[in-house]
C-alpha atoms as a PDB file:
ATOM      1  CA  UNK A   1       0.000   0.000   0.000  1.00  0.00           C
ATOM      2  CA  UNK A   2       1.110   3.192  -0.661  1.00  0.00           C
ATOM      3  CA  UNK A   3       1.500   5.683   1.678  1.00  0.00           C
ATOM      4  CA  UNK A   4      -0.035   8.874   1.559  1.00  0.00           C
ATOM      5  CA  UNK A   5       1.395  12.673   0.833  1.00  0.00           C
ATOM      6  CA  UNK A   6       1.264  15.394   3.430  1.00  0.00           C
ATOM      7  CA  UNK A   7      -1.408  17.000   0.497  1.00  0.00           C
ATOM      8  CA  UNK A   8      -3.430  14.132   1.632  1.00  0.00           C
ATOM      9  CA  UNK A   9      -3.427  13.998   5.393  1.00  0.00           C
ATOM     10  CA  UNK A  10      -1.954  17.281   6.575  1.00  0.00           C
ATOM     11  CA  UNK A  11      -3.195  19.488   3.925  1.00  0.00           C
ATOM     12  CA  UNK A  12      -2.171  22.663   6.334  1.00  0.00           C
ATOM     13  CA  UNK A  13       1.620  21.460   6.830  1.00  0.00           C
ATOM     14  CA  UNK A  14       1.723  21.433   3.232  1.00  0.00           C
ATOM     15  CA  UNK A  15       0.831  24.676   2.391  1.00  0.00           C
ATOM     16  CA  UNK A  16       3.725  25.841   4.620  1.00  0.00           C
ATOM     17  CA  UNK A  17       6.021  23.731   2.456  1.00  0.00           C
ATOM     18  CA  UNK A  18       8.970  26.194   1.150  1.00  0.00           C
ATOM     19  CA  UNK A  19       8.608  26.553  -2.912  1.00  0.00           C
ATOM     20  CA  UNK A  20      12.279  27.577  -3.930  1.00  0.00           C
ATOM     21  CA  UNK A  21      14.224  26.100  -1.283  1.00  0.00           C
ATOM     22  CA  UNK A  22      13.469  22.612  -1.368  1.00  0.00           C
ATOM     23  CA  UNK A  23      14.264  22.478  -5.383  1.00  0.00           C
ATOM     24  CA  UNK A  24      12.145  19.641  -6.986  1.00  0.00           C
ATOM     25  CA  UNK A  25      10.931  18.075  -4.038  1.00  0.00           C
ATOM     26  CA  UNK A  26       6.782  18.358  -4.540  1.00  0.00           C
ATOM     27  CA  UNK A  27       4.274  18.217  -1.453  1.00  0.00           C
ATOM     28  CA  UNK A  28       3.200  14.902  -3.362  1.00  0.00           C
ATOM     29  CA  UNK A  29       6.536  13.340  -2.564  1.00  0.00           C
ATOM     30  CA  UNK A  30       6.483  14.037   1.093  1.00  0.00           C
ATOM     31  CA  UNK A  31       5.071  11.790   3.812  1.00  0.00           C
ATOM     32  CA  UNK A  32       4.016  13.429   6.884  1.00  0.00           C
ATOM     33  CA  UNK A  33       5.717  10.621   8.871  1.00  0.00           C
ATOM     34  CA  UNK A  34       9.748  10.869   6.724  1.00  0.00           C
ATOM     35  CA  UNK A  35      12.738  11.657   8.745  1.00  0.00           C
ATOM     36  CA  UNK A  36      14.073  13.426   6.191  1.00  0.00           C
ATOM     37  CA  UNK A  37      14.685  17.255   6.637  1.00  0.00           C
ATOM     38  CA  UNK A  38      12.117  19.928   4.313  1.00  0.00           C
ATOM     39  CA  UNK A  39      12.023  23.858   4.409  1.00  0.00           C
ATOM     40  CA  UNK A  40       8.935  25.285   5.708  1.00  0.00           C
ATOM     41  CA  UNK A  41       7.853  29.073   5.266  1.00  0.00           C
ATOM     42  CA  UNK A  42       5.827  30.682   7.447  1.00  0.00           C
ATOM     43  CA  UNK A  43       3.147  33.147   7.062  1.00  0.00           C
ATOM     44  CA  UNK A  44       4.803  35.901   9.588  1.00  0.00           C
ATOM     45  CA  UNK A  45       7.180  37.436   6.706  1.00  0.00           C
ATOM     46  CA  UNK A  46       9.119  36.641   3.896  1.00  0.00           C
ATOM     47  CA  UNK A  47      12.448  35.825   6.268  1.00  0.00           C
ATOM     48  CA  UNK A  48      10.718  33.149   8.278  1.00  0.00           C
ATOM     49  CA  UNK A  49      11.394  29.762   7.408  1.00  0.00           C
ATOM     50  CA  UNK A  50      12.814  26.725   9.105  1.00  0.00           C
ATOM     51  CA  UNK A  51      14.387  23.220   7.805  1.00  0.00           C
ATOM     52  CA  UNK A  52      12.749  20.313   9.888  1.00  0.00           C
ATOM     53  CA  UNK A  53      11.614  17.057   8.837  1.00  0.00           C
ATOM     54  CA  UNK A  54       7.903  16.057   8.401  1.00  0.00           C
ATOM     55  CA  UNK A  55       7.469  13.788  11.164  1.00  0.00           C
ATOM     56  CA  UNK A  56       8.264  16.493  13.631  1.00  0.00           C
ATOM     57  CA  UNK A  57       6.299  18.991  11.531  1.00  0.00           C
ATOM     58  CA  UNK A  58       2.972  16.785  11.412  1.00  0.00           C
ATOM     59  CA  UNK A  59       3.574  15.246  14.962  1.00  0.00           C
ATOM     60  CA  UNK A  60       4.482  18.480  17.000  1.00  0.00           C
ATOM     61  CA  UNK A  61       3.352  21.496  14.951  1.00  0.00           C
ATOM     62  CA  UNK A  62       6.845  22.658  15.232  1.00  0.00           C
ATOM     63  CA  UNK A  63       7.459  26.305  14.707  1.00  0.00           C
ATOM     64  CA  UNK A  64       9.983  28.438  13.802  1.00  0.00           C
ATOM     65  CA  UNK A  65      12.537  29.486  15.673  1.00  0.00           C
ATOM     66  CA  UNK A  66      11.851  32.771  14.479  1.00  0.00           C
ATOM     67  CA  UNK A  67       8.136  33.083  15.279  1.00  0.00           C
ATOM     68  CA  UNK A  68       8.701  32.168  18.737  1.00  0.00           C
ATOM     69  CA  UNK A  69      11.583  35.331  18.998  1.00  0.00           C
ATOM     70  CA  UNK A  70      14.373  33.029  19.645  1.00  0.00           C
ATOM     71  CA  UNK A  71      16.095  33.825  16.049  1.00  0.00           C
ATOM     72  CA  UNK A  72      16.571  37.601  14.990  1.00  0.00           C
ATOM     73  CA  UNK A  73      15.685  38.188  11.598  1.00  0.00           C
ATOM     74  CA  UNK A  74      14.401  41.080  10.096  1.00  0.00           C
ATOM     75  CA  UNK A  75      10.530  41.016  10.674  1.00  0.00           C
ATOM     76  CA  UNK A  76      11.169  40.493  14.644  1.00  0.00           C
ATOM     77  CA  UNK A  77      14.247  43.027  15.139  1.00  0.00           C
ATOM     78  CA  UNK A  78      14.749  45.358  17.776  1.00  0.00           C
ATOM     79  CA  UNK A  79      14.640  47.739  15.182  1.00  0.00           C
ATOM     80  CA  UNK A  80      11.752  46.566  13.230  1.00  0.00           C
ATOM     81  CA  UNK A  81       9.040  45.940  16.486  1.00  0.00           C
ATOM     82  CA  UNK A  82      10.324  48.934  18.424  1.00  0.00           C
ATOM     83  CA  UNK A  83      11.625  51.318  16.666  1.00  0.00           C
ATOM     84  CA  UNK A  84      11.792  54.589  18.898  1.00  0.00           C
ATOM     85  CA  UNK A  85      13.911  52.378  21.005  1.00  0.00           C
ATOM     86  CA  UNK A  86      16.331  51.277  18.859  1.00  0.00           C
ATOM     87  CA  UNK A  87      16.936  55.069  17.941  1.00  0.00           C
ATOM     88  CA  UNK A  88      18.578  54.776  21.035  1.00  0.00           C
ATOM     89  CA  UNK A  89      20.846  52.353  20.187  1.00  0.00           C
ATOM     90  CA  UNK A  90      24.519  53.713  21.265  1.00  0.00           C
ATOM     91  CA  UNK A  91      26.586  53.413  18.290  1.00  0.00           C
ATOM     92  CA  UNK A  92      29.735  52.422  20.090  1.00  0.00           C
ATOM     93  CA  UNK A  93      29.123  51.143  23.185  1.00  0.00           C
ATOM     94  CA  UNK A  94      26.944  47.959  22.152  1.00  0.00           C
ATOM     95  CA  UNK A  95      30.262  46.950  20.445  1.00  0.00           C
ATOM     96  CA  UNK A  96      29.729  44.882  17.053  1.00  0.00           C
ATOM     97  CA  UNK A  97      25.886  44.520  17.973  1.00  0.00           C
ATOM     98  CA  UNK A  98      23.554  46.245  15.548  1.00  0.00           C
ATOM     99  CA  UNK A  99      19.729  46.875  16.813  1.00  0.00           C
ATOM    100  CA  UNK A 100      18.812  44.789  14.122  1.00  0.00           C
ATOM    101  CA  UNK A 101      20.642  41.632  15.315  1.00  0.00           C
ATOM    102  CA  UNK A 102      20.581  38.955  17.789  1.00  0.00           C
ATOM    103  CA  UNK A 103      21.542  39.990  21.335  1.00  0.00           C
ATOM    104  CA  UNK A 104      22.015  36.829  22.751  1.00  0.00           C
END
């Protein structure tokens, strides 16, 4: 029997699947229970996305580091959620830190 895509039982998961990054591999292809690792893009902005595999995708609902603030990227910056604040940024005494970077 043969097993069944994640456009078949986790229709959702799917639709998260990244389009450029994961080159010819089709939603068709991938089983919601593989091992092997996928990019997934999420709807929060164009700079969150997140290689996982399936499994932990359809098992867990994993989600991106970046949604959950532990990864800096552009769309959850310092400098892009608080703004007026990060016009406070000291140029020189935050060292190579930018207010648009991790500070971690």
């Amino acid at each position: 029997m043969a097993k069944r895509s994640i456009l078949e039982t986790h229709l959702e998961i799917a639709k998260e699947r990244h389009t450029i990054l994961n080159g010819d591999l089709k939603p068709n292809e991938v089983v919601a229970g593989s091992a092997k690792k996928a990019w997934w893009k999420y709807d929060k902005g164009l700079d969150h996305e997140k290689e996982t595999a399936p499994n932990r995708r359809a098992s867990k609902r994993i989600v991106a580091h970046v949604v959950l603030g532990i990864k800096v990227v552009v769309t959850n910056s310092l400098s892009s959620l608080y703004s007026e604040t990060a016009e406070e940024w000291h140029p020189t005494k935050n060292g190579d830190l930018r207010a648009d970077e991790d500070y971690r």
